[in-house]
N, C-alpha and C. Protein backbone atom coordinates (compact mmCIF):
# COMPACT_ATOMS: atom_id res chain seq x y z
N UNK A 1 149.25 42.78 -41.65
CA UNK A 1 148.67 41.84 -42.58
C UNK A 1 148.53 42.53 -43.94
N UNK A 2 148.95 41.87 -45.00
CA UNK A 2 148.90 42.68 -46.25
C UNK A 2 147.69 42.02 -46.84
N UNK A 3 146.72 43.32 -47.80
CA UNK A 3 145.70 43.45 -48.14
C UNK A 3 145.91 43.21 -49.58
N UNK A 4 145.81 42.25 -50.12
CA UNK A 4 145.52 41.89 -51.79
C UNK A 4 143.74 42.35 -52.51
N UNK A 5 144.44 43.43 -52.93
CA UNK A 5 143.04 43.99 -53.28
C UNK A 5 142.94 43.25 -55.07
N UNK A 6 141.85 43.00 -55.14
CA UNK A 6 141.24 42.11 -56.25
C UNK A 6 139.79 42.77 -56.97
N UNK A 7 139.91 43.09 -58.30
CA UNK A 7 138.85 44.07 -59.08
C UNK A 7 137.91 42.82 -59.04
N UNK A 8 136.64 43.10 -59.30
CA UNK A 8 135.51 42.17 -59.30
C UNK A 8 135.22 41.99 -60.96
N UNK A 9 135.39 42.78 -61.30
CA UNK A 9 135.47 41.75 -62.69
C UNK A 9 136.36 41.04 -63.10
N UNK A 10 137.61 41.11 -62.64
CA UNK A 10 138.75 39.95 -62.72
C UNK A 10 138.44 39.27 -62.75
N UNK A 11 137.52 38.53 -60.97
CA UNK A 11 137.16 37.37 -60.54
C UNK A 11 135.81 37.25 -61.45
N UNK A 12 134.91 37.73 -61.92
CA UNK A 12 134.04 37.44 -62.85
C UNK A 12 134.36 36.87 -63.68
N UNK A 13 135.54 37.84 -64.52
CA UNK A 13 135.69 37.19 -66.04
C UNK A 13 136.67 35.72 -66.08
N UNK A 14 137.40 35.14 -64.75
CA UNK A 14 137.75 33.99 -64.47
C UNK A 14 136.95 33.05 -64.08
N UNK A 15 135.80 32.90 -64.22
CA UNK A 15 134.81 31.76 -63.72
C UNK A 15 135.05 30.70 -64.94
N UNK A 16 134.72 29.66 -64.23
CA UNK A 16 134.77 28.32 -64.90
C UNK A 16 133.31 27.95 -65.52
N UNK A 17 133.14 27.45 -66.57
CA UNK A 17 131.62 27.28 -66.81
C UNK A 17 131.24 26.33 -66.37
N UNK A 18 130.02 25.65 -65.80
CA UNK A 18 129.39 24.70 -65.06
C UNK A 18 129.77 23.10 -65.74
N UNK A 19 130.05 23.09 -66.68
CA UNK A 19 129.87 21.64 -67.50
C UNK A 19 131.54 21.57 -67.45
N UNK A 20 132.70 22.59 -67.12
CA UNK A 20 133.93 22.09 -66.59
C UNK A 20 134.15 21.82 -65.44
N UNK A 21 132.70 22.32 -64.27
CA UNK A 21 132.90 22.14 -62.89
C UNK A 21 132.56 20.71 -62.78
N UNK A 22 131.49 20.35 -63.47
CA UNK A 22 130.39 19.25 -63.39
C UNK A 22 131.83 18.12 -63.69
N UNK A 23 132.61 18.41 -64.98
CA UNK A 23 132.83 16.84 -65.25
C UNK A 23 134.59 16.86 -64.70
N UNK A 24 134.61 17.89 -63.85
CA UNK A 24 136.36 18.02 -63.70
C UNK A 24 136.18 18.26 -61.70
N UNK A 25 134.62 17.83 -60.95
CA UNK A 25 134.26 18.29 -59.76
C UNK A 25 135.35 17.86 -58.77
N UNK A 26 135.25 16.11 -58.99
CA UNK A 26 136.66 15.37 -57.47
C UNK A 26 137.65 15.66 -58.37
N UNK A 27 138.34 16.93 -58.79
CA UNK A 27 139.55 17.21 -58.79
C UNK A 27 139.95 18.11 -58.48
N UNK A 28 139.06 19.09 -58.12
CA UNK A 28 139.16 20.14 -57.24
C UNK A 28 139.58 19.83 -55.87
N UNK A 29 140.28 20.94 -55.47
CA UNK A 29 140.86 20.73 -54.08
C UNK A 29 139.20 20.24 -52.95
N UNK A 30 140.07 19.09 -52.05
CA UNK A 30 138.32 18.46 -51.22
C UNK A 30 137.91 19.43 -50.26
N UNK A 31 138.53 20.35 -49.46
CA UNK A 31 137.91 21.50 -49.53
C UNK A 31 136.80 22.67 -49.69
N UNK A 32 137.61 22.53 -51.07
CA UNK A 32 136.32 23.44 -51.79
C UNK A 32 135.23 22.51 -52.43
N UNK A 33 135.75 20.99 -52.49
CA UNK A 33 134.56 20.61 -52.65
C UNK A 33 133.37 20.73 -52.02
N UNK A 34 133.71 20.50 -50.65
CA UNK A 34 132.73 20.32 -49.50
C UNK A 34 132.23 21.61 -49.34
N UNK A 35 133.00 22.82 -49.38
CA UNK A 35 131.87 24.00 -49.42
C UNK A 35 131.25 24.49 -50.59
N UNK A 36 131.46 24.15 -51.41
CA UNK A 36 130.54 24.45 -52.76
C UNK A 36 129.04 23.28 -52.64
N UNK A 37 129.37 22.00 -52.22
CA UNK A 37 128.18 21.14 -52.09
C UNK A 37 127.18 21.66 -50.65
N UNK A 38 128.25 22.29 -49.59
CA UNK A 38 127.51 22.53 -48.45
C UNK A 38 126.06 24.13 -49.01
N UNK A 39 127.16 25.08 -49.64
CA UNK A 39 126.73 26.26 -49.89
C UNK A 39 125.71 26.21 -50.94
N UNK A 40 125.91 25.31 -51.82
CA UNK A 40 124.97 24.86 -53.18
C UNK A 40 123.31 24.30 -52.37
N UNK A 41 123.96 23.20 -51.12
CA UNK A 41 122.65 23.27 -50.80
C UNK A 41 121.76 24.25 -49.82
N UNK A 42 122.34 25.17 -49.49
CA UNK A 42 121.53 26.05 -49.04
C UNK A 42 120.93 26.97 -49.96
N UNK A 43 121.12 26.67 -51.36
CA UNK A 43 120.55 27.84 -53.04
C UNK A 43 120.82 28.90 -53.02
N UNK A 44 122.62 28.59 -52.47
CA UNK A 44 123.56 30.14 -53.06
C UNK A 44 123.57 30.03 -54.32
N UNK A 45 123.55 30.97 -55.29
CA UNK A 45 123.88 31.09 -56.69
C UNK A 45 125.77 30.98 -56.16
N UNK A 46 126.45 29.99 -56.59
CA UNK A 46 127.74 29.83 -56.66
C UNK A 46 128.43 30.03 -58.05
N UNK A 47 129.78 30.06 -57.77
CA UNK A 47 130.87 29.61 -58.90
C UNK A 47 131.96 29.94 -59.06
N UNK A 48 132.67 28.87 -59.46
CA UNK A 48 134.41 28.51 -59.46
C UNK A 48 134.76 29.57 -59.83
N UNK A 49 135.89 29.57 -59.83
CA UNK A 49 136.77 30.79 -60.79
C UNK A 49 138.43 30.04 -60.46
N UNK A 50 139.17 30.25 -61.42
CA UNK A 50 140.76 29.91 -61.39
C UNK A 50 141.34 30.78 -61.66
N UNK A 51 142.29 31.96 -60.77
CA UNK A 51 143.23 32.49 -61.24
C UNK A 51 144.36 32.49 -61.03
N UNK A 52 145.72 33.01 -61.63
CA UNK A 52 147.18 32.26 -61.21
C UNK A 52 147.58 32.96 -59.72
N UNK A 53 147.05 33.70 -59.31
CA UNK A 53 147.68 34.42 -58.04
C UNK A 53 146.56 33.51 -56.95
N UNK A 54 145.00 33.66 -57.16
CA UNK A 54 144.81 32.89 -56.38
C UNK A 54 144.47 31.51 -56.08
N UNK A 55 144.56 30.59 -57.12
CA UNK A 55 144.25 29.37 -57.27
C UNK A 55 142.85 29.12 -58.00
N UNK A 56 142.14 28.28 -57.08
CA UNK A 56 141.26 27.79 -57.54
C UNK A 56 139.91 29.27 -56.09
N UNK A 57 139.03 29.71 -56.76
CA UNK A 57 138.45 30.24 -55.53
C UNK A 57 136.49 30.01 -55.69
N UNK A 58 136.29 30.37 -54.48
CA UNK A 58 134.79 30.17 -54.81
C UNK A 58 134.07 31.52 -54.32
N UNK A 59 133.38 31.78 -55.24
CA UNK A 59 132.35 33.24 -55.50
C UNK A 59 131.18 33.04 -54.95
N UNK A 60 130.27 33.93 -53.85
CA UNK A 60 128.75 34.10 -53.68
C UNK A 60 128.74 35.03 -54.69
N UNK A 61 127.72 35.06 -55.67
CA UNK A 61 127.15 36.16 -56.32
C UNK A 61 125.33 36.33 -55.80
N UNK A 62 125.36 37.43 -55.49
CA UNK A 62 124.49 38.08 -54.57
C UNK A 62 123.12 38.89 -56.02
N UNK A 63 123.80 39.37 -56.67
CA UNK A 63 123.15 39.63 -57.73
C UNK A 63 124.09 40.66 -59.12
N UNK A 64 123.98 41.08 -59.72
CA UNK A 64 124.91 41.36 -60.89
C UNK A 64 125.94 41.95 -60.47
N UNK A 65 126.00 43.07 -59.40
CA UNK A 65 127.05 43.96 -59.17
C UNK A 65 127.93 43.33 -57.91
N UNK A 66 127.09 42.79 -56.96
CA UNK A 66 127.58 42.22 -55.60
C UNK A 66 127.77 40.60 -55.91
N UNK A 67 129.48 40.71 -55.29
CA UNK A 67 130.27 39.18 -55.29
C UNK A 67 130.48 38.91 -54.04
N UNK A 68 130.93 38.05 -53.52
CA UNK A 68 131.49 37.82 -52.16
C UNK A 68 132.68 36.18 -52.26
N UNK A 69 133.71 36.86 -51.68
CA UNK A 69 134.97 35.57 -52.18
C UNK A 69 134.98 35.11 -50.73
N UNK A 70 134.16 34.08 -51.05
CA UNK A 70 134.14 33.04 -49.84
C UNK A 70 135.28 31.89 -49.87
N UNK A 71 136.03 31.48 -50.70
CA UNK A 71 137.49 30.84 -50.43
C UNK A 71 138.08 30.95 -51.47
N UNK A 72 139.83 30.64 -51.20
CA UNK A 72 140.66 30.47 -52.40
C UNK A 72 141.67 29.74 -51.95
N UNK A 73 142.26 29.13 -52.87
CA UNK A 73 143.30 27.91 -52.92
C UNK A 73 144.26 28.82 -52.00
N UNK A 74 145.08 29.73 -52.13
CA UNK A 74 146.80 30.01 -52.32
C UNK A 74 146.44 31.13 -51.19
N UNK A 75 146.17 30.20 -50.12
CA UNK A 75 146.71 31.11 -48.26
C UNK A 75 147.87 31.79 -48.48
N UNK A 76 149.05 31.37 -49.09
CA UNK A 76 149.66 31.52 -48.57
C UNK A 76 150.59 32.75 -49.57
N UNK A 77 149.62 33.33 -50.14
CA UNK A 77 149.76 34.53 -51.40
C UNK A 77 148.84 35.65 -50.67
N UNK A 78 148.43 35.93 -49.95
CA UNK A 78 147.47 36.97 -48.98
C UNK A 78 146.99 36.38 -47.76
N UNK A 79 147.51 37.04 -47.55
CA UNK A 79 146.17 36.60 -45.75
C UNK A 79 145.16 37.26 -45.61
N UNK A 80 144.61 38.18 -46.35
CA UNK A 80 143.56 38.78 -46.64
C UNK A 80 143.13 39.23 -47.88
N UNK A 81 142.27 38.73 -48.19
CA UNK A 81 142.05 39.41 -49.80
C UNK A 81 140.94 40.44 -49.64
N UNK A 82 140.50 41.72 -50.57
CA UNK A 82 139.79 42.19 -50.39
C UNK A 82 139.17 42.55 -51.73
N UNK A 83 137.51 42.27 -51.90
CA UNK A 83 137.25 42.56 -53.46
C UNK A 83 136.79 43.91 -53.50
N UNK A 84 137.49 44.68 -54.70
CA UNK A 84 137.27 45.82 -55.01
C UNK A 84 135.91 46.29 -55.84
């Protein structure tokens, strides 16, 4: 299985700001809709991010230094990603 290793500020500095999530939300893959509304209501601090290798993905941020990449569009570009 090949390991797509991914820097964490990459995926930082690709986040989407809230007022493009808010008014662009049912066009996101339904998917990730449903786990961003599932995860939102349990009061994960969430958020989008778009990049060209992995699509559209969704971030736990845990607190400034710690991320966690809980999904991304493009399976079929890694079967494992790993954040650096």
């Amino acid at each position: 299985m090949k390991v797509k290793k991914i820097q964490r500020s990459i995926l930082t500095k690709n986040l989407l700001p809230d007022i493009i999530i808010e008014r662009t939300f049912y066009n996101l893959p339904k998917v990730l809709q449903q786990l961003y509304r599932e995860k939102k209501s349990q009061g994960l601090h969430l958020s989008i991010g778009l990049d060209t290798d992995l699509g559209f993905y969704l971030l736990k941020k845990d607190s400034f230094h710690s991320v966690e990449l809980l999904w991304w569009e493009n399976r079929f570009f890694a079967r494992k990603v790993s954040v650096a």
